[in-house]
PDB file of N, CA and C in Angstrom:
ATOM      1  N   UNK A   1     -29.723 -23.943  25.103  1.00  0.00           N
ATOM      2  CA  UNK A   1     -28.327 -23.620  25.114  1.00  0.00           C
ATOM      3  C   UNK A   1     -28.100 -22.508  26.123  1.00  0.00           C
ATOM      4  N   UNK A   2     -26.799 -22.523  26.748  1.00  0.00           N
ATOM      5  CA  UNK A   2     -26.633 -21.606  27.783  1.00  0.00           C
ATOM      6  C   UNK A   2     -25.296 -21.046  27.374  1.00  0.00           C
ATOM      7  N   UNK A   3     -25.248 -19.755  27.291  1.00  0.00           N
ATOM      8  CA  UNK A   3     -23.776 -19.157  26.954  1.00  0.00           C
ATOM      9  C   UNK A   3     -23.176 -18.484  28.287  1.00  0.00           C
ATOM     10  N   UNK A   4     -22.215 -18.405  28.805  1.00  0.00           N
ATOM     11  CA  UNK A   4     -21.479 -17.932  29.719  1.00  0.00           C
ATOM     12  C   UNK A   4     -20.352 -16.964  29.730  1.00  0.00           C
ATOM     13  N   UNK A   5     -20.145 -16.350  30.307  1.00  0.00           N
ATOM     14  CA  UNK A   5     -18.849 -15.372  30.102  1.00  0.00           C
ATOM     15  C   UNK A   5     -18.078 -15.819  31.052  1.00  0.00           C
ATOM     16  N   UNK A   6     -17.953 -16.578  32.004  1.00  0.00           N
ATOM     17  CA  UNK A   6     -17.441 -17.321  32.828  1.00  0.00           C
ATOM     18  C   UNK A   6     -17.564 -18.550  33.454  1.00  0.00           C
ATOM     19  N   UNK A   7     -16.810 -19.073  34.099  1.00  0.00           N
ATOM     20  CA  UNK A   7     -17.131 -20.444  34.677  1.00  0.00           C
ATOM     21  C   UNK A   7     -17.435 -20.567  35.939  1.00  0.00           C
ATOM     22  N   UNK A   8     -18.871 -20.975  36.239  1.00  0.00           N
ATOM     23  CA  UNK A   8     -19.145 -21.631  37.539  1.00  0.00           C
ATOM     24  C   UNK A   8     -18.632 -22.236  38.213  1.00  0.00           C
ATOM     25  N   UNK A   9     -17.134 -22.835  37.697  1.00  0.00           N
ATOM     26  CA  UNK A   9     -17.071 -24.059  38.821  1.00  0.00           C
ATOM     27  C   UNK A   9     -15.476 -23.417  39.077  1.00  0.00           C
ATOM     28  N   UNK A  10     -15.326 -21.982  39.290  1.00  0.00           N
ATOM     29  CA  UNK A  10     -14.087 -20.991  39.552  1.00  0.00           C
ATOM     30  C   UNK A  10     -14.133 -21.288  41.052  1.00  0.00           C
ATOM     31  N   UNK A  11     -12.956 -21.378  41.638  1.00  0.00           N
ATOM     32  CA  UNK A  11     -12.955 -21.252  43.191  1.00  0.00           C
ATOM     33  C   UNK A  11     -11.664 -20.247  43.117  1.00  0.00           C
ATOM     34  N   UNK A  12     -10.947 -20.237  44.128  1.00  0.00           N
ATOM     35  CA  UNK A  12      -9.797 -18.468  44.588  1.00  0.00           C
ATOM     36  C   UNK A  12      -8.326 -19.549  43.696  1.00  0.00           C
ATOM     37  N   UNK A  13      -8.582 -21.003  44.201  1.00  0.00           N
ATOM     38  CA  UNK A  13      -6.962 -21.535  43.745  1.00  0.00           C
ATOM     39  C   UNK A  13      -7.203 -21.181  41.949  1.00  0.00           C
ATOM     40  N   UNK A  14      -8.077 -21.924  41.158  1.00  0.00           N
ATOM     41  CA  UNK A  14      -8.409 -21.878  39.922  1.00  0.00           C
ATOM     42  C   UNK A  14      -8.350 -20.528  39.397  1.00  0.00           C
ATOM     43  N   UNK A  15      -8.743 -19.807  39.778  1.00  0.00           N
ATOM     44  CA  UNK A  15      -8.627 -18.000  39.779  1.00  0.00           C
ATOM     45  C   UNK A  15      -6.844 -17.797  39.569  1.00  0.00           C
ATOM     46  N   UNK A  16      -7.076 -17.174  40.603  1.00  0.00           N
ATOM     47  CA  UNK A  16      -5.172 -16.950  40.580  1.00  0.00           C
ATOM     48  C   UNK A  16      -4.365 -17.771  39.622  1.00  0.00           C
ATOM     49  N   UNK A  17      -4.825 -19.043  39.251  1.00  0.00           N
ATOM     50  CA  UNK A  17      -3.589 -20.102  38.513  1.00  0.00           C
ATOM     51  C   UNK A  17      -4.248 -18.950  37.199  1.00  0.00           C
ATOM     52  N   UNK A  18      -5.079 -18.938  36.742  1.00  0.00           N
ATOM     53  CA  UNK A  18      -5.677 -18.140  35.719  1.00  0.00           C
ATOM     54  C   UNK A  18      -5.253 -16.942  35.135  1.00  0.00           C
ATOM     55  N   UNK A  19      -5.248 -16.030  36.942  1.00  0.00           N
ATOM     56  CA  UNK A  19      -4.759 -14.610  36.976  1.00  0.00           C
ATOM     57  C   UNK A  19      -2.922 -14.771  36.123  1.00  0.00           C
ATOM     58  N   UNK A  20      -2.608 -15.766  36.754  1.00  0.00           N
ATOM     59  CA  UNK A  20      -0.763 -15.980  37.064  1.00  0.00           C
ATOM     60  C   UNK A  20      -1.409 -16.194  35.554  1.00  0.00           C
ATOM     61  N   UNK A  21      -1.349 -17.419  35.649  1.00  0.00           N
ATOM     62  CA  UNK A  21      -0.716 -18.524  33.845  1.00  0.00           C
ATOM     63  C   UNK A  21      -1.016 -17.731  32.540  1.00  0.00           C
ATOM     64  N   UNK A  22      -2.128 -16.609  33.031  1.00  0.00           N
ATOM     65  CA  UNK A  22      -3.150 -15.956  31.317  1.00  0.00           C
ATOM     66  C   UNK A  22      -2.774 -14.305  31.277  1.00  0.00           C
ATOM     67  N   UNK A  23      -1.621 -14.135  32.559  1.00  0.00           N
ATOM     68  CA  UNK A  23      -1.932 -12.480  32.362  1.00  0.00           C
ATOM     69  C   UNK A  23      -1.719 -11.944  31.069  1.00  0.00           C
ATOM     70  N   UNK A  24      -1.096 -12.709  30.501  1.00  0.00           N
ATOM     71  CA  UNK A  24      -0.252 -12.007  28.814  1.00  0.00           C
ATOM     72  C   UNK A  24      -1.869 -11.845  28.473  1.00  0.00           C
ATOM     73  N   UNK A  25      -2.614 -12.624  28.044  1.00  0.00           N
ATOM     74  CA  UNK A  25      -3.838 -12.676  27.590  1.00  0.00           C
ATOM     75  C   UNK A  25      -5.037 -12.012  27.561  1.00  0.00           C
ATOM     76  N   UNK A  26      -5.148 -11.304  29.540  1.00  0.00           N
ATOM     77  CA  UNK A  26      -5.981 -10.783  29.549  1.00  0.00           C
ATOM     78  C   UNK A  26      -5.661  -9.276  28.910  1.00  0.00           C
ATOM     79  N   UNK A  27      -6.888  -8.717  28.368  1.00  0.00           N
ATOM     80  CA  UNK A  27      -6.729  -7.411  27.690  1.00  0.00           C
ATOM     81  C   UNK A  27      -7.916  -6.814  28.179  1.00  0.00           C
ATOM     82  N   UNK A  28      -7.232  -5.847  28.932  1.00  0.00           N
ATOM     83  CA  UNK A  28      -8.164  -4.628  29.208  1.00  0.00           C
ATOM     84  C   UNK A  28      -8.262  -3.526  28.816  1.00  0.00           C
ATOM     85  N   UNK A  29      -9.525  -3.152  28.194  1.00  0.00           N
ATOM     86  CA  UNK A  29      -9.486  -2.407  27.286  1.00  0.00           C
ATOM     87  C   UNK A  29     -11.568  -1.552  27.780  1.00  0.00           C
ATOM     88  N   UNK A  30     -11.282  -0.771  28.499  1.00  0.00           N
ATOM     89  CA  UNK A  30     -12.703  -0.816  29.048  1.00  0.00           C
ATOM     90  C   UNK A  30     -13.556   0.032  27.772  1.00  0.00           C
ATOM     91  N   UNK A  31     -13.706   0.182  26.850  1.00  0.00           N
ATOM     92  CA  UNK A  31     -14.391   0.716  25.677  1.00  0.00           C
ATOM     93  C   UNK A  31     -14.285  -0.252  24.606  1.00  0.00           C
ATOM     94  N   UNK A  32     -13.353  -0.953  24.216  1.00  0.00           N
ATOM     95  CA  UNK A  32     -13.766  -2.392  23.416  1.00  0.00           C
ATOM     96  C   UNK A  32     -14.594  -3.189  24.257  1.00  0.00           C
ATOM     97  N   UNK A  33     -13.822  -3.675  25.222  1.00  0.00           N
ATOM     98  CA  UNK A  33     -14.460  -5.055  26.132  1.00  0.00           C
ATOM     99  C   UNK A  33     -14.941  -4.499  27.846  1.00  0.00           C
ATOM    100  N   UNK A  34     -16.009  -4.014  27.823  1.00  0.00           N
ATOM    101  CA  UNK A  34     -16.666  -3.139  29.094  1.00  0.00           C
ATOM    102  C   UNK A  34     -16.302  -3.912  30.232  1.00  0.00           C
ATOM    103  N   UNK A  35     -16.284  -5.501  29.774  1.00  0.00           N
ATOM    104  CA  UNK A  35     -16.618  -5.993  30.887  1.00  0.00           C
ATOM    105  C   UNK A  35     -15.295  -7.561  30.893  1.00  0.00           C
ATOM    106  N   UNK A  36     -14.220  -7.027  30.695  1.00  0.00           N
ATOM    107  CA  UNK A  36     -13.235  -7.950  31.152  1.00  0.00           C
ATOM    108  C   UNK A  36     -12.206  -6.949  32.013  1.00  0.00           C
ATOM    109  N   UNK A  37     -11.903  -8.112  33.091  1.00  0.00           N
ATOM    110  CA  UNK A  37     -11.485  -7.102  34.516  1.00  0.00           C
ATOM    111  C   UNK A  37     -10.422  -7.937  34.393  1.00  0.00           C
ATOM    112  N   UNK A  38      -9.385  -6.779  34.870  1.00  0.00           N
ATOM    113  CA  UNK A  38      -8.316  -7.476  35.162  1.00  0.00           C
ATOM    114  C   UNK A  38      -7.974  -8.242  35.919  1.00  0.00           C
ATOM    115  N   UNK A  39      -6.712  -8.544  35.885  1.00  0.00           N
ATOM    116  CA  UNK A  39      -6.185 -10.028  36.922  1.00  0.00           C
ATOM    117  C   UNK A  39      -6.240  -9.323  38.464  1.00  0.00           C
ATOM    118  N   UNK A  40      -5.865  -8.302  38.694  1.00  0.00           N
ATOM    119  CA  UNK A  40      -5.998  -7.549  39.941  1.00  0.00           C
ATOM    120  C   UNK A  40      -7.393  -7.187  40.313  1.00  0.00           C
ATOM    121  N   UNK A  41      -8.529  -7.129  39.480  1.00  0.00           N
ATOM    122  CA  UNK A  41      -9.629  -6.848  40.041  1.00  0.00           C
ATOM    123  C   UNK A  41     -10.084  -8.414  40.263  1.00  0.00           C
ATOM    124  N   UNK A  42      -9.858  -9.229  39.766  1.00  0.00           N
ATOM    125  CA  UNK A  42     -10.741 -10.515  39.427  1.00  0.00           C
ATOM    126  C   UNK A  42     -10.387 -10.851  41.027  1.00  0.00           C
ATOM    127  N   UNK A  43      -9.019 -10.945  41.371  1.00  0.00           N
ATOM    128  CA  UNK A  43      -8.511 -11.453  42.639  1.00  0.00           C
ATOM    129  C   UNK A  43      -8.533 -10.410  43.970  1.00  0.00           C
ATOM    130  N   UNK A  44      -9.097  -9.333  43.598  1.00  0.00           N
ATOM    131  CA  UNK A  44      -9.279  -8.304  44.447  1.00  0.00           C
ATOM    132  C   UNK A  44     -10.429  -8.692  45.642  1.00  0.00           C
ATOM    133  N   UNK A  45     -11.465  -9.435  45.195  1.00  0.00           N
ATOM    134  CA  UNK A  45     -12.816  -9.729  46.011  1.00  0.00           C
ATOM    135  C   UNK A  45     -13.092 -11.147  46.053  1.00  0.00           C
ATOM    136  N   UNK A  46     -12.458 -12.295  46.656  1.00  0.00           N
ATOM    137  CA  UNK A  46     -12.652 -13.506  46.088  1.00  0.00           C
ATOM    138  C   UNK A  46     -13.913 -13.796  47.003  1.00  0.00           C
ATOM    139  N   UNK A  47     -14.364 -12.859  47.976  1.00  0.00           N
ATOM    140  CA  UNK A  47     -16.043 -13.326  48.297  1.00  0.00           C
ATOM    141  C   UNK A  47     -16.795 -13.834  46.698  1.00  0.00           C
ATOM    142  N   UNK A  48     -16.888 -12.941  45.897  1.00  0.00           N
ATOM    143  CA  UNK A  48     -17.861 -12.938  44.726  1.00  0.00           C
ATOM    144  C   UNK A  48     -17.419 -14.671  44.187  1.00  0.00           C
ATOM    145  N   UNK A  49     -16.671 -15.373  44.951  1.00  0.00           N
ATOM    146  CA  UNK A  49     -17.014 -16.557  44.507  1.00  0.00           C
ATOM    147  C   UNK A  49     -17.810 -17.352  45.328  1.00  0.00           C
ATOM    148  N   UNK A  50     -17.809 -17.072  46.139  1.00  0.00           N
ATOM    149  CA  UNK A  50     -18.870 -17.868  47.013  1.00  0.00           C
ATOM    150  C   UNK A  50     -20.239 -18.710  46.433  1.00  0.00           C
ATOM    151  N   UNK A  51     -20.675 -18.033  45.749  1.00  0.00           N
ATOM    152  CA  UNK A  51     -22.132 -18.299  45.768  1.00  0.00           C
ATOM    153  C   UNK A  51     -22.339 -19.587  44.241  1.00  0.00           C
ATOM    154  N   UNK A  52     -21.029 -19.295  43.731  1.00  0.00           N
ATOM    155  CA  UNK A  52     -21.130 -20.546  42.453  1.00  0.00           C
ATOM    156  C   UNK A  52     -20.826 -21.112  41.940  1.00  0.00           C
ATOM    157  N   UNK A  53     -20.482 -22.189  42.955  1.00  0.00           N
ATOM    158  CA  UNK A  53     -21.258 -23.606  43.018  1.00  0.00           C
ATOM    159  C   UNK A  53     -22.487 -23.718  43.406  1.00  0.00           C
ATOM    160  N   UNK A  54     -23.190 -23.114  44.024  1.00  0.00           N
ATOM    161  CA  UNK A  54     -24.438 -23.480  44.179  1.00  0.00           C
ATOM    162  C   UNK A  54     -25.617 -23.238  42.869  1.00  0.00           C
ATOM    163  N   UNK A  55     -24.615 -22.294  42.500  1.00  0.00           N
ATOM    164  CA  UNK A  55     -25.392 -21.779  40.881  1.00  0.00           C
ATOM    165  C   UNK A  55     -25.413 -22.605  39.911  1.00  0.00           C
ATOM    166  N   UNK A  56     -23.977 -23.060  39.866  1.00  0.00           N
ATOM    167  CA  UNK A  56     -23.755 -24.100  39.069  1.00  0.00           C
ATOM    168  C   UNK A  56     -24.382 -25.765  39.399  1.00  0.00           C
ATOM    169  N   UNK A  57     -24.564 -25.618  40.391  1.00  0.00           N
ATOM    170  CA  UNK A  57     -25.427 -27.151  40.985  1.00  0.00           C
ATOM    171  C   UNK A  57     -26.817 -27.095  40.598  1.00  0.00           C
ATOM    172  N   UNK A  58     -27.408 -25.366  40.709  1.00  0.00           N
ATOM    173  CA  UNK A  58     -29.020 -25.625  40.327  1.00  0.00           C
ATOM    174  C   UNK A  58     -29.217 -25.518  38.822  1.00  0.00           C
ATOM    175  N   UNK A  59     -28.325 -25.249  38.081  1.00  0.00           N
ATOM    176  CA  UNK A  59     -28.300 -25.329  36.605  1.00  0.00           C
ATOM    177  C   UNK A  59     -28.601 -26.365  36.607  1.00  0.00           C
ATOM    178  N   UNK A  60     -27.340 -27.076  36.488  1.00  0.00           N
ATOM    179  CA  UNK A  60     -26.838 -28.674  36.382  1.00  0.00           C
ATOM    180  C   UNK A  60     -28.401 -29.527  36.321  1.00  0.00           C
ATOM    181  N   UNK A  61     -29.026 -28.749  38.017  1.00  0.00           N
ATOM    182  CA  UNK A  61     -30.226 -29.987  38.156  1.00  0.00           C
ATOM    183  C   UNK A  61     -31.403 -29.490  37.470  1.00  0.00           C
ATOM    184  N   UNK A  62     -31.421 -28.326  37.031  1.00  0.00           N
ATOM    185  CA  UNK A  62     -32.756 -28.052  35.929  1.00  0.00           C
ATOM    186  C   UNK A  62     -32.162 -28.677  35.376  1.00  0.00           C
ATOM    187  N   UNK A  63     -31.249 -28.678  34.408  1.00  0.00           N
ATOM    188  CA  UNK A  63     -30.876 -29.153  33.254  1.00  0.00           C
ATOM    189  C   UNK A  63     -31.122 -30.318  32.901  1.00  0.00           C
ATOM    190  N   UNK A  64     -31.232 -31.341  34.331  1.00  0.00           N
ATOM    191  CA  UNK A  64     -30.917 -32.860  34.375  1.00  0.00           C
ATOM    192  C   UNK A  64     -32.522 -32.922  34.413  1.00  0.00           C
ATOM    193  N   UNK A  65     -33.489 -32.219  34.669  1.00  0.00           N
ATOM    194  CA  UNK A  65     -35.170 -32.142  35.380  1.00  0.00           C
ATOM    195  C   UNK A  65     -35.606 -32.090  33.777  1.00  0.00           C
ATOM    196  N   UNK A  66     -35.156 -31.150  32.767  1.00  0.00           N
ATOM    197  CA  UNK A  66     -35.356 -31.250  31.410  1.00  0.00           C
ATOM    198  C   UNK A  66     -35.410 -32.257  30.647  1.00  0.00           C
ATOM    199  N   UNK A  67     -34.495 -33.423  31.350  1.00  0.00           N
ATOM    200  CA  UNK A  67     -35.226 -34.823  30.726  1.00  0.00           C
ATOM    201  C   UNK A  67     -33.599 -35.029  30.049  1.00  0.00           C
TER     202      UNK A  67
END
């Protein structure tokens, strides 16, 4: 089993619809939840998406190599 705090298969459009459609939702609260960033930080650096899909592709293919 694999647990996630996010989704691999995020690109900048999926982001923002997220940032926009969920702001009521997100709660920042950095001493309850250390590690949920707001809609302005999430969309602040959309390099940090770069790299996953490829992350999410080599999961996928261990996963599929596991039989």
């Amino acid at each position: 089993m694999v647990g996630l705090q996010f989704h691999l298969e995020t690109n900048a459009a999926s982001m923002a619809a997220l940032a926009t459609g969920c702001a009521d939702e997100i709660t920042v609260d950095p001493v309850k939840w250390p590690y949920v960033h707001s809609a302005q930080d999430m969309l602040a650096r959309p390099e940090r998406l770069a790299g996953l899909r490829g992350m999410l592709d080599r999961i996928l293919d261990n996963m599929a190599a596991l039989g």
